[in-house]
Protein backbone atom coordinates (compact mmCIF):
# COMPACT_ATOMS: atom_id res chain seq x y z
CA UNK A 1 39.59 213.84 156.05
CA UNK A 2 37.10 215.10 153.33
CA UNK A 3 34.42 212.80 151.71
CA UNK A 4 36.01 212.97 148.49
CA UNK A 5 38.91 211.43 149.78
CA UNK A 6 37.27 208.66 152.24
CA UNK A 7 35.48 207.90 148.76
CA UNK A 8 38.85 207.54 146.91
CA UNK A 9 40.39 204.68 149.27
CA UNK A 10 37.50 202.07 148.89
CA UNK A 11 38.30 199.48 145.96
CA UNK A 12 36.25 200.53 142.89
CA UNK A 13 34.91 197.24 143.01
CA UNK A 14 33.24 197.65 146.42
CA UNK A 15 31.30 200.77 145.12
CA UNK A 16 27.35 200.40 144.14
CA UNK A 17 26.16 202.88 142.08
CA UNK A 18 22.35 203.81 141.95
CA UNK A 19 21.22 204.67 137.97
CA UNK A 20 18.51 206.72 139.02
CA UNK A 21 20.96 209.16 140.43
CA UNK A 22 22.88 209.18 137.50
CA UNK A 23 19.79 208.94 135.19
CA UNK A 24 19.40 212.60 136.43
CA UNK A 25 22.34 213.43 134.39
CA UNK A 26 21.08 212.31 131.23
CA UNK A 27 17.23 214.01 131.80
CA UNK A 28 18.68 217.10 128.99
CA UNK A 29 19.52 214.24 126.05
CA UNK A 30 15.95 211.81 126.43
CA UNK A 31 12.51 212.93 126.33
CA UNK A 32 11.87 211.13 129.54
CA UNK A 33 13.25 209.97 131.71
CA UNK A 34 12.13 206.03 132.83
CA UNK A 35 13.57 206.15 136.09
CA UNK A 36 11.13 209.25 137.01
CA UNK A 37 8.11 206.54 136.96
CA UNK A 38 9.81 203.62 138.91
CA UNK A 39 8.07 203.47 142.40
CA UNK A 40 10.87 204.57 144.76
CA UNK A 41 9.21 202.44 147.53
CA UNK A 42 9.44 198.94 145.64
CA UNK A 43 12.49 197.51 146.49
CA UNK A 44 12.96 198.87 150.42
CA UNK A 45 11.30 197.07 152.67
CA UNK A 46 14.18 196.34 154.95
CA UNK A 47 12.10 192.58 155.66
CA UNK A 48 13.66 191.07 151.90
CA UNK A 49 16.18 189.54 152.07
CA UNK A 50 19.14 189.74 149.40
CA UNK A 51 18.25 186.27 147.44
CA UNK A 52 14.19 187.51 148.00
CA UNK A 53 15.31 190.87 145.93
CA UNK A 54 17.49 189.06 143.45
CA UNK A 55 15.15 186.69 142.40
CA UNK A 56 12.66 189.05 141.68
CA UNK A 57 14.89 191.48 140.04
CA UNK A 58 15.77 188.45 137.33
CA UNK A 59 11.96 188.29 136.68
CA UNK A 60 12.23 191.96 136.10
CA UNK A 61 15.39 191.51 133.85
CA UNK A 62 13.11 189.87 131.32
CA UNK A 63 10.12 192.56 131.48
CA UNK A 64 9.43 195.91 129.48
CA UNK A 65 11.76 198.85 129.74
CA UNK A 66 10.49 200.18 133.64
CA UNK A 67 10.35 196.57 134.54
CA UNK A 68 13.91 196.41 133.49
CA UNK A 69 15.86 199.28 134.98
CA UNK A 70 14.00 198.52 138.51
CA UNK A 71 15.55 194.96 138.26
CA UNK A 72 19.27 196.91 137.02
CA UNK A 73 18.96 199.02 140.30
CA UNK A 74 19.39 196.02 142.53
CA UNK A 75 21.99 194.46 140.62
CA UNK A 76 23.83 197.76 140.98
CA UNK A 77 23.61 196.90 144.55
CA UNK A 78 23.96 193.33 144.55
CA UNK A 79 25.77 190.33 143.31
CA UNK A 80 24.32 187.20 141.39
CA UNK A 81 25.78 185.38 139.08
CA UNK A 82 22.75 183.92 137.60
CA UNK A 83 21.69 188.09 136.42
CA UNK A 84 24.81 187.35 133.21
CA UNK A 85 22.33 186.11 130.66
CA UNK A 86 20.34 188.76 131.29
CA UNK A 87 22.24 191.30 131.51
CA UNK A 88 24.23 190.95 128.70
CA UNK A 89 21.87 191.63 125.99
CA UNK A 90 20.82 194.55 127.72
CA UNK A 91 24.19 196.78 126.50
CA UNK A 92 22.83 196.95 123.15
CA UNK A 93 19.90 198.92 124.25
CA UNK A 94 18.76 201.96 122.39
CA UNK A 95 18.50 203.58 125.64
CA UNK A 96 20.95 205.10 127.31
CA UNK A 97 19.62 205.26 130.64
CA UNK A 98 19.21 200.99 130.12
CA UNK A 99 22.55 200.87 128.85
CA UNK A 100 24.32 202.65 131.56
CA UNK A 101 22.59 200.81 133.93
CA UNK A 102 23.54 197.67 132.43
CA UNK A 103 27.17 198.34 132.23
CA UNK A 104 26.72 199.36 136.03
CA UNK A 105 25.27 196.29 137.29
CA UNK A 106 27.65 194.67 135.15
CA UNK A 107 30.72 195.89 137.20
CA UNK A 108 29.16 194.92 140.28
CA UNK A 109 28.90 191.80 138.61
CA UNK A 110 31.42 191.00 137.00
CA UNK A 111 30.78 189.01 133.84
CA UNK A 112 34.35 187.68 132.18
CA UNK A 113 32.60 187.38 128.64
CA UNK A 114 31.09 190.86 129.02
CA UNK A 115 34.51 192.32 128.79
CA UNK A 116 35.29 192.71 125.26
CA UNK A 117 31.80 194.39 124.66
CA UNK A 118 32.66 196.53 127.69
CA UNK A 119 35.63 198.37 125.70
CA UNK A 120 33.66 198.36 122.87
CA UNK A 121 31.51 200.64 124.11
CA UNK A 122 34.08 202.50 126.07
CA UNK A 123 35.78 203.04 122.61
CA UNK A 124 32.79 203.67 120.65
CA UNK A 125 29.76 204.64 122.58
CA UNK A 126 28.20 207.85 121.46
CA UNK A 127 27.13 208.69 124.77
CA UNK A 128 29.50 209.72 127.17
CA UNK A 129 27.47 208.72 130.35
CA UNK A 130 27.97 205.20 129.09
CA UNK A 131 31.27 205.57 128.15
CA UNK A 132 31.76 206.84 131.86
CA UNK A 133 29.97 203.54 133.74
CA UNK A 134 32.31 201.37 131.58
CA UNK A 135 35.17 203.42 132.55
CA UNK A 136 34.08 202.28 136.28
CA UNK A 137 33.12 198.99 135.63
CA UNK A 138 36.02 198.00 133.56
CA UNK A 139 38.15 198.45 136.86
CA UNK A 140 36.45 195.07 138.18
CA UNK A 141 37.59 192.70 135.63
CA UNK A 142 41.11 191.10 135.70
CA UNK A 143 41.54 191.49 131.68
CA UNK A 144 44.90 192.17 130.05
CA UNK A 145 43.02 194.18 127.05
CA UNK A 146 40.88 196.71 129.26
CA UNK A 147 44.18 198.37 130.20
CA UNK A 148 44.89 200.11 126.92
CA UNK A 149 41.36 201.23 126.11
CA UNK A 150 41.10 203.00 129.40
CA UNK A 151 44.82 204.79 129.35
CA UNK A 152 43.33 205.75 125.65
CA UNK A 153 40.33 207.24 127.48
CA UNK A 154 42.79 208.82 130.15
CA UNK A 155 44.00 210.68 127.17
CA UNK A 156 41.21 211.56 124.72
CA UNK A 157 37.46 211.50 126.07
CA UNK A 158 35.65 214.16 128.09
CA UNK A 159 35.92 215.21 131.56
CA UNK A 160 33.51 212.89 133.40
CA UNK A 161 35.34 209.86 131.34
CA UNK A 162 38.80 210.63 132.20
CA UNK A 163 38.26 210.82 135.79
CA UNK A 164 36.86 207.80 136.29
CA UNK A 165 39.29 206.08 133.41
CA UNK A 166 41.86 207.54 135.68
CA UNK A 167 41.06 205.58 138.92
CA UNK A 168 40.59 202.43 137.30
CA UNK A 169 44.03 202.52 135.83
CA UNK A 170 44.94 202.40 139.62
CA UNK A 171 43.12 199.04 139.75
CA UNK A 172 44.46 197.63 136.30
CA UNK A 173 47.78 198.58 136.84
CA UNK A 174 48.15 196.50 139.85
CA UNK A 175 47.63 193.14 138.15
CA UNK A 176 51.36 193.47 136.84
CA UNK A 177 54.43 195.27 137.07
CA UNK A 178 54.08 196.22 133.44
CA UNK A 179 50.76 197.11 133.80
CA UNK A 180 51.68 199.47 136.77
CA UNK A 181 54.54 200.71 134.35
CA UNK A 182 52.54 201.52 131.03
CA UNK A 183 49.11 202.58 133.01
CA UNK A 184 51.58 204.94 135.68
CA UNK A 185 53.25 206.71 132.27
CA UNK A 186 49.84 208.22 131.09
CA UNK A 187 48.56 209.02 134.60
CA UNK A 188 51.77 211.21 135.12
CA UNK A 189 51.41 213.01 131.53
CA UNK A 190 47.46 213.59 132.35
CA UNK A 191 48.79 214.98 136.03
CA UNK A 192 50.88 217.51 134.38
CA UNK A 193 48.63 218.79 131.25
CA UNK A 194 44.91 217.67 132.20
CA UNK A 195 43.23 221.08 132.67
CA UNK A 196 40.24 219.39 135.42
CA UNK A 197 41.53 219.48 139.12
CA UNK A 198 39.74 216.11 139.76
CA UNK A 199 41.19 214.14 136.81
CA UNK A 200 44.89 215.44 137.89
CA UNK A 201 43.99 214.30 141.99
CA UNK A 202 42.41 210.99 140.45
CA UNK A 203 46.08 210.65 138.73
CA UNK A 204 47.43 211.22 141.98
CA UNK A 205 45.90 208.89 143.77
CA UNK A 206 46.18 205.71 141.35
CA UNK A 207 50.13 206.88 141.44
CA UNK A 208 49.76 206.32 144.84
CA UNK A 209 48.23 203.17 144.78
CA UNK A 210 50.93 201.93 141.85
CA UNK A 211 53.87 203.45 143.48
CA UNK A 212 55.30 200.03 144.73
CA UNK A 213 55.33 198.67 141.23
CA UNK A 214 57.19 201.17 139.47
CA UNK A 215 60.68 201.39 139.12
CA UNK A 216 63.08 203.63 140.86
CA UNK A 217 63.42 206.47 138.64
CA UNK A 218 59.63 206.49 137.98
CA UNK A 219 59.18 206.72 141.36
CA UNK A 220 61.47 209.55 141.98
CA UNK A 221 59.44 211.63 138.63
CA UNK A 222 56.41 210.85 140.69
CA UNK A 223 57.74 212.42 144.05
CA UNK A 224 59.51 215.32 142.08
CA UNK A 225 56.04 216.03 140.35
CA UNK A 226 53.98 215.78 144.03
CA UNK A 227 56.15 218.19 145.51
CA UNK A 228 56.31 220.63 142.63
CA UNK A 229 51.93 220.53 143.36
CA UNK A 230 52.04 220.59 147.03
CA UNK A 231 54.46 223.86 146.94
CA UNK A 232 53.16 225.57 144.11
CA UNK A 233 49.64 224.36 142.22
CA UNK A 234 46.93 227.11 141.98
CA UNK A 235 44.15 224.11 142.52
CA UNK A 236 43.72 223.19 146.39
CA UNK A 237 42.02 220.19 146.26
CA UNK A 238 45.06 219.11 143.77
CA UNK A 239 47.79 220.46 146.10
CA UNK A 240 45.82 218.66 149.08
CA UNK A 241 45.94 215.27 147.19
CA UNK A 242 49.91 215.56 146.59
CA UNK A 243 50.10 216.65 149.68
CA UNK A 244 48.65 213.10 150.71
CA UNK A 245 50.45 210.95 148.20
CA UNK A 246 53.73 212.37 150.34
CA UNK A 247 52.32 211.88 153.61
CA UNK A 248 51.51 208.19 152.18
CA UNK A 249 55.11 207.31 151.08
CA UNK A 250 57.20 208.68 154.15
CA UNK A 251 57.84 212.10 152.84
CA UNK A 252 55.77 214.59 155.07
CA UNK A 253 58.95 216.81 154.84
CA UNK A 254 59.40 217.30 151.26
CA UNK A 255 56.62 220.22 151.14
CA UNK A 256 57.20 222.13 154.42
């Protein structure tokens, strides 16, 4: 089994995401970069203990920018629910680096009145590095109203948006039938006519995970559309994930 896949079947909300890794991405669009000056060595002394690093990361919540981010790296590992009032104000940063981070730690901790300023910045962020850590976090909160912004991003935003808008459909859709219905609709369109191999096996594998909640003759569109990629798609790692999806619902034979 590859990585990518083993990294597909854990819940969203069990992933922690570091920001200095992804701060890396952003290094071409600030003039510097604020992670590049945090002490790598801080926080990992194996002898703290999870409350030790939490308390100290809300003093560092309420610091200067460095101070900050160091204190939204732990709560992109860990959960507290005492980090909301701090982390709230943080998504209006002017920095994007901050602000990703923020909306990171705020889907490992999920916040229910962070949500509406969640989609707002999926919908209107200018920065699609943000946009893409709401994508992710949004797939932690139990909200009726995430579900549309994120089939809307499915459809519309870059690359790096749409994949991750495409998993957390899996995890929206799954709150309702009619979720799994309307969020299942737009995974299969993006699955036939998204041009990025790891959007279309994203869309494959939130299928997968909705396939219960769909009705019949969805169902049987999905199945058609699977084998269709496991005989004949041009992108391996696509064919590979139908391929799966079959193997997953009983039908190992449909593609031999």
């Amino acid at each position: 089994m590859s990585k990518k896949r083993e990294f597909k079947k854990e819940s969203l909300a069990e992933i922690a995401v570091d920001p200095e890794v992804l701060a890396r991405e952003l290094a071409l669009e600030i003039e510097i970069d604020p992670l590049e000056q945090i002490d790598k060595d801080n926080f990992s002394n194996g002898s703290l203990n999870i409350t030790s690093e939490c308390n100290e990361a809300l003093k560092l919540l309420q610091g200067d920018r460095e101070k900050r981010i160091q204190g939204l790296r732990i709560f992109c590992e860990y959960r507290d629910e005492r980090s909301f009032p701090l982390l709230l104000p943080l998504l209006d940063q002017p920095c994007p680096v901050e602000r990703m981070s923020a909306v990171y730690a705020l889907g490992r901790n999920p916040c229910p009145t962070a949500v509406e300023k969640l989609v707002s910045l999926l919908e209107t962020d200018d920065n699609a590095y943000v946009r893409r850590a709401t994508a992710w976090s949004l797939a932690n909160y139990d909200n009726q109203i995430v579900l549309m912004p994120l089939i809307n991003a499915l459809k519309n935003d870059v690359s790096a948006v749409r994949l991750w808008s495409s998993s957390s459909l899996a995890e929206i859709g799954n709150i309702s039938p009619d979720n799994a219905q309307l969020a299942a609709e737009q995974l299969l369109i993006s699955l036939k006519i998204d041009n990025e191999p790891g959007v279309r096996s994203n869309c494959i594998w939130s299928l997968s995970r909705l396939y219960e909640k769909l009705n019949d003759l969805f169902q049987e569109q999905f199945v058609d559309e699977c084998v269709k990629i496991a005989l004949f798609d041009k992108e391996p790692s696509v064919m590979e994930e139908a391929k799966t999806a079959l193997d997953s619902m009983g039908m190992q034979g449909f593609y031999n």
